[in-house]
N, C-alpha and C. Protein backbone atom coordinates (compact mmCIF):
# COMPACT_ATOMS: atom_id res chain seq x y z
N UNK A 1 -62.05 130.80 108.83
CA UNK A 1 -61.26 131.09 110.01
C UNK A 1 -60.61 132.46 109.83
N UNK A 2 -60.69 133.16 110.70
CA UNK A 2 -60.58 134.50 110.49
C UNK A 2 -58.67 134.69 111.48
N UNK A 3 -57.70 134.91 110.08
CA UNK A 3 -56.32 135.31 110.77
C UNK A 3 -56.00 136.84 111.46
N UNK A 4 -56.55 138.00 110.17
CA UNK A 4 -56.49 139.15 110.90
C UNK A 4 -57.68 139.75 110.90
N UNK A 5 -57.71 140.70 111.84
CA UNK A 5 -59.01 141.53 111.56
C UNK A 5 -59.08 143.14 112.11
N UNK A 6 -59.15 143.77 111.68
CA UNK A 6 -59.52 145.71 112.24
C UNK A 6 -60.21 146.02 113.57
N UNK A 7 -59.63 145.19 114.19
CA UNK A 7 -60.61 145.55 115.35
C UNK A 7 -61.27 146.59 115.88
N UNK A 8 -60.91 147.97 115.55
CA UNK A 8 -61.24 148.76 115.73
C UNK A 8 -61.93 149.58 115.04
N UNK A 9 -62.49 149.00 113.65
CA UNK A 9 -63.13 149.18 112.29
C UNK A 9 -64.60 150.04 112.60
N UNK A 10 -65.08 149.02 113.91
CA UNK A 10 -66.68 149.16 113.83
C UNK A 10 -66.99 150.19 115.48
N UNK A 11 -65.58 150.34 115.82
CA UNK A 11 -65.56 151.35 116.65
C UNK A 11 -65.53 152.87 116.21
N UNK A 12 -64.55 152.86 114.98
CA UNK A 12 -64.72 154.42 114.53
C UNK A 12 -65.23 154.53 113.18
N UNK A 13 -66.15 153.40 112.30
CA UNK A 13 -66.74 153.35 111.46
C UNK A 13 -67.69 152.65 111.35
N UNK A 14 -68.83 153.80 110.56
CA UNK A 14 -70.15 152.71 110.27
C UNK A 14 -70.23 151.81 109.01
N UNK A 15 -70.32 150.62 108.81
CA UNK A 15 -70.82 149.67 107.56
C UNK A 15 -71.68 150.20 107.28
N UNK A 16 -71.76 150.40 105.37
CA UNK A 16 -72.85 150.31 105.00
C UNK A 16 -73.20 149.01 104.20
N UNK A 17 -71.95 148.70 103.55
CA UNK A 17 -72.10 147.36 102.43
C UNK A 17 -70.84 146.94 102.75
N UNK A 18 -70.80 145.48 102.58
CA UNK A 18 -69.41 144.53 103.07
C UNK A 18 -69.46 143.75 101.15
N UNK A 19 -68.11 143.58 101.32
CA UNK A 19 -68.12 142.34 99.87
C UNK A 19 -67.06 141.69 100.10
N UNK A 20 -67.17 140.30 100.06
CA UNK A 20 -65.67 139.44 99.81
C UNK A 20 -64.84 139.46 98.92
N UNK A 21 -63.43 139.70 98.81
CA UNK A 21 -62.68 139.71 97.76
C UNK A 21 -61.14 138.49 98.20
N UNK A 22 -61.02 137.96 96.53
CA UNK A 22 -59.72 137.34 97.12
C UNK A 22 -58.72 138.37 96.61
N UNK A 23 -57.74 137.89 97.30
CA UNK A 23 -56.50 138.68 97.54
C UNK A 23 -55.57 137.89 96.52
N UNK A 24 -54.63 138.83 95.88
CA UNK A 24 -53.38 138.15 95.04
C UNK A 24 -51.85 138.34 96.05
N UNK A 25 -51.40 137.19 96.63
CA UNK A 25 -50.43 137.05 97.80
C UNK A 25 -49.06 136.11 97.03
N UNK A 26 -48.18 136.50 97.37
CA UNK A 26 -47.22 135.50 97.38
C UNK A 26 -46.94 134.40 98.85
N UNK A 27 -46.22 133.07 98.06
CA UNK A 27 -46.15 132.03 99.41
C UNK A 27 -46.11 132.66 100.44
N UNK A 28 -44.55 133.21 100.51
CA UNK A 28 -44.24 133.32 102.27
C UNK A 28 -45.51 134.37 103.09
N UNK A 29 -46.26 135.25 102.44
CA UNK A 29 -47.48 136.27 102.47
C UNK A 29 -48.37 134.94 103.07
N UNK A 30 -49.10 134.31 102.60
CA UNK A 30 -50.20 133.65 102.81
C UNK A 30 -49.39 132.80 104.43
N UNK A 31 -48.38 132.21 104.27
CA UNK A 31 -47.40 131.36 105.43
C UNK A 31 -47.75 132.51 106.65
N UNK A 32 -47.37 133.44 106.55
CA UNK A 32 -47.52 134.75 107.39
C UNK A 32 -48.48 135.01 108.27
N UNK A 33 -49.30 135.13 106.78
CA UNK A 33 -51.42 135.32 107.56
C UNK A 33 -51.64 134.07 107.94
N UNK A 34 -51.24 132.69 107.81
CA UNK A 34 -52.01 131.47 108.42
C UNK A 34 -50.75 131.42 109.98
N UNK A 35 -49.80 132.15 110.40
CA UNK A 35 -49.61 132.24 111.20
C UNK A 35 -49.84 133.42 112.36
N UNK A 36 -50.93 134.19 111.49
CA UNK A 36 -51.90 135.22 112.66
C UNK A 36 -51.06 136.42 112.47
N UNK A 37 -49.82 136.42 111.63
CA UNK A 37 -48.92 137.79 111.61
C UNK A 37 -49.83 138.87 110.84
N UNK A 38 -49.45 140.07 110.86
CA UNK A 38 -49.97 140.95 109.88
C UNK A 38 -50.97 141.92 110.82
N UNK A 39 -51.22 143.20 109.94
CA UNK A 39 -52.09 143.95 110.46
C UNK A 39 -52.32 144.94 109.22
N UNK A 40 -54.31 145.11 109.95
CA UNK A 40 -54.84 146.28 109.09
C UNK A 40 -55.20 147.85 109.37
N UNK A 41 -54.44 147.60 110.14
CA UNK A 41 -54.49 149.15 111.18
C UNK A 41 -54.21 149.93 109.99
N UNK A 42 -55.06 150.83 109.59
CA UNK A 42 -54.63 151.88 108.68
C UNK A 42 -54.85 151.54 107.19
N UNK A 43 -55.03 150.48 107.24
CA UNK A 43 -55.15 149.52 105.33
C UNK A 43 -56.67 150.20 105.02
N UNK A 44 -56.50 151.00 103.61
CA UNK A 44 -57.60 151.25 103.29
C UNK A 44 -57.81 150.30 101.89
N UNK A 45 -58.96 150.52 100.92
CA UNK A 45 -59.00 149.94 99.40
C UNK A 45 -58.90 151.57 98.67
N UNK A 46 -58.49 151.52 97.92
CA UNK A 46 -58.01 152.11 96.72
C UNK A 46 -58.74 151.83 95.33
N UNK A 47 -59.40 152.10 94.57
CA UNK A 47 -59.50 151.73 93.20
C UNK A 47 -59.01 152.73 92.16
N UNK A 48 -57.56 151.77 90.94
CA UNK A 48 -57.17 152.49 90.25
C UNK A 48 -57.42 151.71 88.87
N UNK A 49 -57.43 152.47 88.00
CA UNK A 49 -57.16 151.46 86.69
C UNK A 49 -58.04 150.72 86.68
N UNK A 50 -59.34 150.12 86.94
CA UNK A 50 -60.30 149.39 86.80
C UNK A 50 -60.03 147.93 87.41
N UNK A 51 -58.85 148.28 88.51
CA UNK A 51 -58.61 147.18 89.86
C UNK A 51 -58.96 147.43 90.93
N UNK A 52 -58.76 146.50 91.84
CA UNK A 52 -59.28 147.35 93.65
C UNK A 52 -57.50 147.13 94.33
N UNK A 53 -57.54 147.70 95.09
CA UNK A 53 -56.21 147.39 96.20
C UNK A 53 -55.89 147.40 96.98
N UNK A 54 -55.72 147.22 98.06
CA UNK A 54 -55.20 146.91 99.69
C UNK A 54 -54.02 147.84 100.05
N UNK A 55 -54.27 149.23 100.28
CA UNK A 55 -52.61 150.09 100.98
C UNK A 55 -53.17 149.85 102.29
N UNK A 56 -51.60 149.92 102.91
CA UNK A 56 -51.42 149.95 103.92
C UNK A 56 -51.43 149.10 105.02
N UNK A 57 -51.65 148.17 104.35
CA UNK A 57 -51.74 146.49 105.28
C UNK A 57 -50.28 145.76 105.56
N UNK A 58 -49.94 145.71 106.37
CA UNK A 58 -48.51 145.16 106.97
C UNK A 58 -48.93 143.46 107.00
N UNK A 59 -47.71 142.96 106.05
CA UNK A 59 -47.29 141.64 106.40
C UNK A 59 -46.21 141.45 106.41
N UNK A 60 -45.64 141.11 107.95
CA UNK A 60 -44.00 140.77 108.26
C UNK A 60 -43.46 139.65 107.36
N UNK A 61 -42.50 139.71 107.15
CA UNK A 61 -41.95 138.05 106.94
C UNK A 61 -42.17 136.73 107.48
N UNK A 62 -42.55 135.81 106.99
CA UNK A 62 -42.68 134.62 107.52
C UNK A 62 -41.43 134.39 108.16
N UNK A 63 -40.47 134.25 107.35
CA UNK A 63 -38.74 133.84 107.57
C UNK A 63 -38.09 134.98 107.07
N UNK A 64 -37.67 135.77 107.94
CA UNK A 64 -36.85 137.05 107.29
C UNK A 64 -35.81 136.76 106.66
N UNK A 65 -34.91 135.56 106.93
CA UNK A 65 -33.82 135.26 106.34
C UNK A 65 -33.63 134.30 104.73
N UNK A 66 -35.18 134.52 104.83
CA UNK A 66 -35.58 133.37 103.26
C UNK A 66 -36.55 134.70 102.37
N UNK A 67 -36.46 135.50 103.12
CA UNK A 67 -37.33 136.69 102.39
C UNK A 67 -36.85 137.09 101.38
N UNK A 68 -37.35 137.13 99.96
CA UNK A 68 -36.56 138.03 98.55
C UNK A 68 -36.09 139.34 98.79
N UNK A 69 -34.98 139.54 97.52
CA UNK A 69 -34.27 140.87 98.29
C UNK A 69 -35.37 141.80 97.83
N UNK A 70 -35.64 142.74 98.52
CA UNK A 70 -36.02 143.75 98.21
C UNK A 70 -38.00 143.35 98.59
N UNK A 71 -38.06 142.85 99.38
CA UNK A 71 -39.49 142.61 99.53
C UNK A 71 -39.98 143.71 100.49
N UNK A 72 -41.19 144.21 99.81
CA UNK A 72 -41.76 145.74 101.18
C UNK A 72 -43.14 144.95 101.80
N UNK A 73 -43.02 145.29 102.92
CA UNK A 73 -44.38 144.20 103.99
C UNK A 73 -45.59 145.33 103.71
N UNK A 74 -45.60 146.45 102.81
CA UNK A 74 -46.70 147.11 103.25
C UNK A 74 -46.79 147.37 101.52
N UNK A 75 -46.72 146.97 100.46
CA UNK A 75 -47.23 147.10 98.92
C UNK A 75 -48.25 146.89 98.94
N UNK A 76 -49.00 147.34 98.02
CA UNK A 76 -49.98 147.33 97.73
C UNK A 76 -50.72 145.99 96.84
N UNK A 77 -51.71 144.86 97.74
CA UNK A 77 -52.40 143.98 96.96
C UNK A 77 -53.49 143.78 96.53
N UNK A 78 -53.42 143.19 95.10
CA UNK A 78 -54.55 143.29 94.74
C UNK A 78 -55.52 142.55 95.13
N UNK A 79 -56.73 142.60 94.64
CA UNK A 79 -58.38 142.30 94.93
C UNK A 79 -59.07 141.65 93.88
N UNK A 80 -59.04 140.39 94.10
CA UNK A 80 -59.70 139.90 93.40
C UNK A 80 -61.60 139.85 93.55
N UNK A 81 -61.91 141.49 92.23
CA UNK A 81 -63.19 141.31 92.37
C UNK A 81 -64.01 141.44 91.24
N UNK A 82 -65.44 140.77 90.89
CA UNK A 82 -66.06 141.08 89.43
C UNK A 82 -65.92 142.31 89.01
N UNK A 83 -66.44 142.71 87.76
CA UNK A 83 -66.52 144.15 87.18
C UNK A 83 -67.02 144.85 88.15
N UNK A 84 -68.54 144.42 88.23
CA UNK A 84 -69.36 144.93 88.80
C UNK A 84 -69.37 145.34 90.07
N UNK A 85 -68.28 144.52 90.79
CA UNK A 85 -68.13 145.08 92.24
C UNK A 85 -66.91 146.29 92.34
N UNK A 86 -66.54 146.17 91.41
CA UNK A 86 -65.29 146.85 91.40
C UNK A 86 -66.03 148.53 90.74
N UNK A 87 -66.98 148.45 89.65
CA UNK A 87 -67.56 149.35 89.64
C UNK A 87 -68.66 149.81 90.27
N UNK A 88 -68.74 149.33 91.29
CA UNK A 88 -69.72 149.74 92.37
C UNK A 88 -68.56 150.45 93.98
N UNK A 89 -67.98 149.82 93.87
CA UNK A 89 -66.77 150.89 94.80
C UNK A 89 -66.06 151.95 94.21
N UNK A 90 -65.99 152.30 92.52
CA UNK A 90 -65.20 152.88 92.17
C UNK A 90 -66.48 154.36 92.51
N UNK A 91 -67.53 154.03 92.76
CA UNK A 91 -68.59 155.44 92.40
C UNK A 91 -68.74 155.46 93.99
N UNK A 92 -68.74 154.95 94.77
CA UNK A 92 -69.42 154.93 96.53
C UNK A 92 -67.85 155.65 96.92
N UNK A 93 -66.39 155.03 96.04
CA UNK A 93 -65.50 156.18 96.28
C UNK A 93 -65.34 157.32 96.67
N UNK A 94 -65.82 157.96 95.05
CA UNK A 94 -65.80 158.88 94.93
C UNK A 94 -67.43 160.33 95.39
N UNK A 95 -67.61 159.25 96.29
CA UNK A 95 -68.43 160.19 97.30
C UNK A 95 -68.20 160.80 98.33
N UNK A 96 -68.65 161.51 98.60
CA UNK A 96 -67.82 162.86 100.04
C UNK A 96 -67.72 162.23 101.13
N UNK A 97 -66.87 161.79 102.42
CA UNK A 97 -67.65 161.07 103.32
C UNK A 97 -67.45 159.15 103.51
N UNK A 98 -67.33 159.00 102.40
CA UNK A 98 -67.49 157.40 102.22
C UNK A 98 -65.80 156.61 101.89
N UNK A 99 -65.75 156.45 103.08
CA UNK A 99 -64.43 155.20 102.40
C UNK A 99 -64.47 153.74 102.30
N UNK A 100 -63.30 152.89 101.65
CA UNK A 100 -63.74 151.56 101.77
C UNK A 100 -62.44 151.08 102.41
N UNK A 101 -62.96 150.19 103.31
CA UNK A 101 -61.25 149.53 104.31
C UNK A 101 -62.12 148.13 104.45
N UNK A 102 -60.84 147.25 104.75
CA UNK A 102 -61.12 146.36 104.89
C UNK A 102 -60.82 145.57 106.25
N UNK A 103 -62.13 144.89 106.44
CA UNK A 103 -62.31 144.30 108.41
C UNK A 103 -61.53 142.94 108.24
N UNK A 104 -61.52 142.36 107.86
CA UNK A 104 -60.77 141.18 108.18
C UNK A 104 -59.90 140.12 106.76
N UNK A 105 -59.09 139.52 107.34
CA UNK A 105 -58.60 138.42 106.18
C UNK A 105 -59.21 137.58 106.95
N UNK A 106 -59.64 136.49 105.87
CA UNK A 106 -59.55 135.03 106.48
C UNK A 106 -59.72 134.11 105.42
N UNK A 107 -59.13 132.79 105.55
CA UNK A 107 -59.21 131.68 105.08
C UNK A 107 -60.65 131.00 104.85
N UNK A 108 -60.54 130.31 103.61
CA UNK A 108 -61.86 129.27 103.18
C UNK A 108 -60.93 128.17 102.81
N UNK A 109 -60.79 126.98 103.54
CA UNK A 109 -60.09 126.35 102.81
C UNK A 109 -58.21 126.53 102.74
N UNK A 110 -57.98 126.72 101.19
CA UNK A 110 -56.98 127.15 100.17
C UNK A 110 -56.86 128.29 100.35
N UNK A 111 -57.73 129.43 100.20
CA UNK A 111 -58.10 130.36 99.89
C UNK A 111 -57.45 131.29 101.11
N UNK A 112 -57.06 132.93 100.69
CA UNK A 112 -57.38 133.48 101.77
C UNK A 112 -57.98 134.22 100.61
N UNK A 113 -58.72 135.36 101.93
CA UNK A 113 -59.68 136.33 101.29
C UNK A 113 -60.12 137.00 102.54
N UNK A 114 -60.53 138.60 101.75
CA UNK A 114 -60.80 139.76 102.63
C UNK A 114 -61.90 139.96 102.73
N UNK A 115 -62.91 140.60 103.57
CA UNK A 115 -63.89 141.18 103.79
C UNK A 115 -63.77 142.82 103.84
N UNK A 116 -64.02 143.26 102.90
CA UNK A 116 -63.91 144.77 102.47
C UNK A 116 -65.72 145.71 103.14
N UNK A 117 -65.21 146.90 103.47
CA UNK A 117 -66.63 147.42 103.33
C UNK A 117 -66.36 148.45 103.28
N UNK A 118 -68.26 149.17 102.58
CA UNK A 118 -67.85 150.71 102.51
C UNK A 118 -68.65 151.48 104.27
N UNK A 119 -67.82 152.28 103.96
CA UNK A 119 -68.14 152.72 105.66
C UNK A 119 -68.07 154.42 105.53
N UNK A 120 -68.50 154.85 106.18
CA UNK A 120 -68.94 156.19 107.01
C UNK A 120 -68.68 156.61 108.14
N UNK A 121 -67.33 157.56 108.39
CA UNK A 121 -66.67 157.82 109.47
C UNK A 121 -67.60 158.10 110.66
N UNK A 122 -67.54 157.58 112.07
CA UNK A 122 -68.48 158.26 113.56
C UNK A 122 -67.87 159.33 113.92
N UNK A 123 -68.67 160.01 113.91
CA UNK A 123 -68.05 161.20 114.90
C UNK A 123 -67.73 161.26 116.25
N UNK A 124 -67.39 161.89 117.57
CA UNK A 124 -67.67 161.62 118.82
C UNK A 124 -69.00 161.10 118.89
N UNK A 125 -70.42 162.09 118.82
CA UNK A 125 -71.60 161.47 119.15
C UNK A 125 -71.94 160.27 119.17
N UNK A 126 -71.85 159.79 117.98
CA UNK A 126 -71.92 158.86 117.56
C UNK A 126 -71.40 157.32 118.72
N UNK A 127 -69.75 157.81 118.50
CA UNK A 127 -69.32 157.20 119.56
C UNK A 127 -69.84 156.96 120.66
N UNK A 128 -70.32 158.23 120.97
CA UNK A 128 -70.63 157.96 122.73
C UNK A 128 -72.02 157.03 122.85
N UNK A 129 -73.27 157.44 121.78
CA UNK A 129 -74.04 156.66 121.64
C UNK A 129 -73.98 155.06 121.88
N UNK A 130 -72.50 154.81 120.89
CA UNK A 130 -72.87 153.14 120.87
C UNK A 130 -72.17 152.39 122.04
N UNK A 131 -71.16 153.60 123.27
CA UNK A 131 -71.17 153.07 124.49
C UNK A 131 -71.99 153.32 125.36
N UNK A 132 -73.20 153.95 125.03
CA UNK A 132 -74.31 154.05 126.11
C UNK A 132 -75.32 152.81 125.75
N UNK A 133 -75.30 152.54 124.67
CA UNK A 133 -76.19 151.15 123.84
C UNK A 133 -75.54 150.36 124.72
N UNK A 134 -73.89 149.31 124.55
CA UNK A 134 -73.84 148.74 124.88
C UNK A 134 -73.57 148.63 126.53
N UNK A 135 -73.46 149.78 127.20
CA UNK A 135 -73.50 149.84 128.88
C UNK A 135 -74.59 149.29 129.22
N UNK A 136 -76.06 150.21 128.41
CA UNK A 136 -77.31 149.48 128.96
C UNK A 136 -77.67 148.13 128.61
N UNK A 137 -76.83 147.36 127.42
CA UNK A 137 -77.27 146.28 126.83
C UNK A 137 -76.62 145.31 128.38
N UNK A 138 -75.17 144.94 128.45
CA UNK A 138 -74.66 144.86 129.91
C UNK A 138 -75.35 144.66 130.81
N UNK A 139 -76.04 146.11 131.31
CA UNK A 139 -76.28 145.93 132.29
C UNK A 139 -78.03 145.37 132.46
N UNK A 140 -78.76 145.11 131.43
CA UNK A 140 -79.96 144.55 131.19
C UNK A 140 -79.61 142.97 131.15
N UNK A 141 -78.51 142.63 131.16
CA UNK A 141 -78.22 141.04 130.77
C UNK A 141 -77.60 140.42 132.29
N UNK A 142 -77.27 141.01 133.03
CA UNK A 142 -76.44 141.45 134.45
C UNK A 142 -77.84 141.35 135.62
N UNK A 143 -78.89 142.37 135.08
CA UNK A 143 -80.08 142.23 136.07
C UNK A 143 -80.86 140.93 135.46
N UNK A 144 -80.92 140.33 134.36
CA UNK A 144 -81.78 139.01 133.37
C UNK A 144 -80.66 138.19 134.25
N UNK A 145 -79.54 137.71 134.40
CA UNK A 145 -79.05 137.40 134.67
C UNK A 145 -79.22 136.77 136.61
N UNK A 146 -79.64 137.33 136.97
CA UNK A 146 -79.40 137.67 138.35
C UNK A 146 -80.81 137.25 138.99
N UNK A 147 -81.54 136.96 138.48
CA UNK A 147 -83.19 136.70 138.64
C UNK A 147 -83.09 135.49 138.93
């Protein structure tokens, strides 16, 4: 079940590779995301130190008035991911061009967990392309439709 997601991810970026990672959250954090709060507007991954990490991802307080002192809604969390995935983003990183953000949280269960990918900024063209794709897709389903 999917709580948050980038909606606007696959509008100004192309996927090339997606990977699941779990996330390291405290209670009232997870209480938060199973109540749909939060956002990834701007949350990229990071890899430092031979970890992965989540900046820039906002999670409000569940209960502001039960919140620990000194809690920041936008720290940085970690990623729970194998070596191997972790050294496979640390090199697609550090390529010209290529970032990694992540499209959605969501729940399995117990669990929450992210869907990370590496992506390749659109340019305008680009853009305009994939609203001329989906105008004609529309309007081919509109005339199928209508028969």
């Amino acid at each position: 079940m999917t709580l948050v997601e980038y909606k606007k991810a696959l509008v100004k970026f192309a996927p090339i590779e997606s990977f699941s990672a779990g996330m390291e959250l405290i209670g009232q954090e997870v209480k938060a995301l199973r109540s749909k709060l939060g956002s990834l507007d701007g949350a990229r991954v990071v890899v430092r130190g031979g970890e992965a990490y989540i900046t820039g991802m906002t999670i409000p307080p569940y209960q502001p008035a039960n919140m620990p002192k000194g809690y920041d809604p936008e720290r940085p969390r970690r990623l729970l991911l194998t070596k191997k995935e972790i050294a496979t983003l640390l090199v697609e990183e550090a390529k010209k061009g290529l970032t990694i953000i992540p499209l959605e949280v969501y729940s399995t269960g117990r669990l929450v967990k992210a869907r990370i990918a590496i992506v390749r900024g659109k340019g305008k063209a680009d853009r305009r392309e994939d609203l001329k794709k989906r105008d004609a897709e529309r309007e081919t389903g509109r005339v199928l439709k209508n028969r």
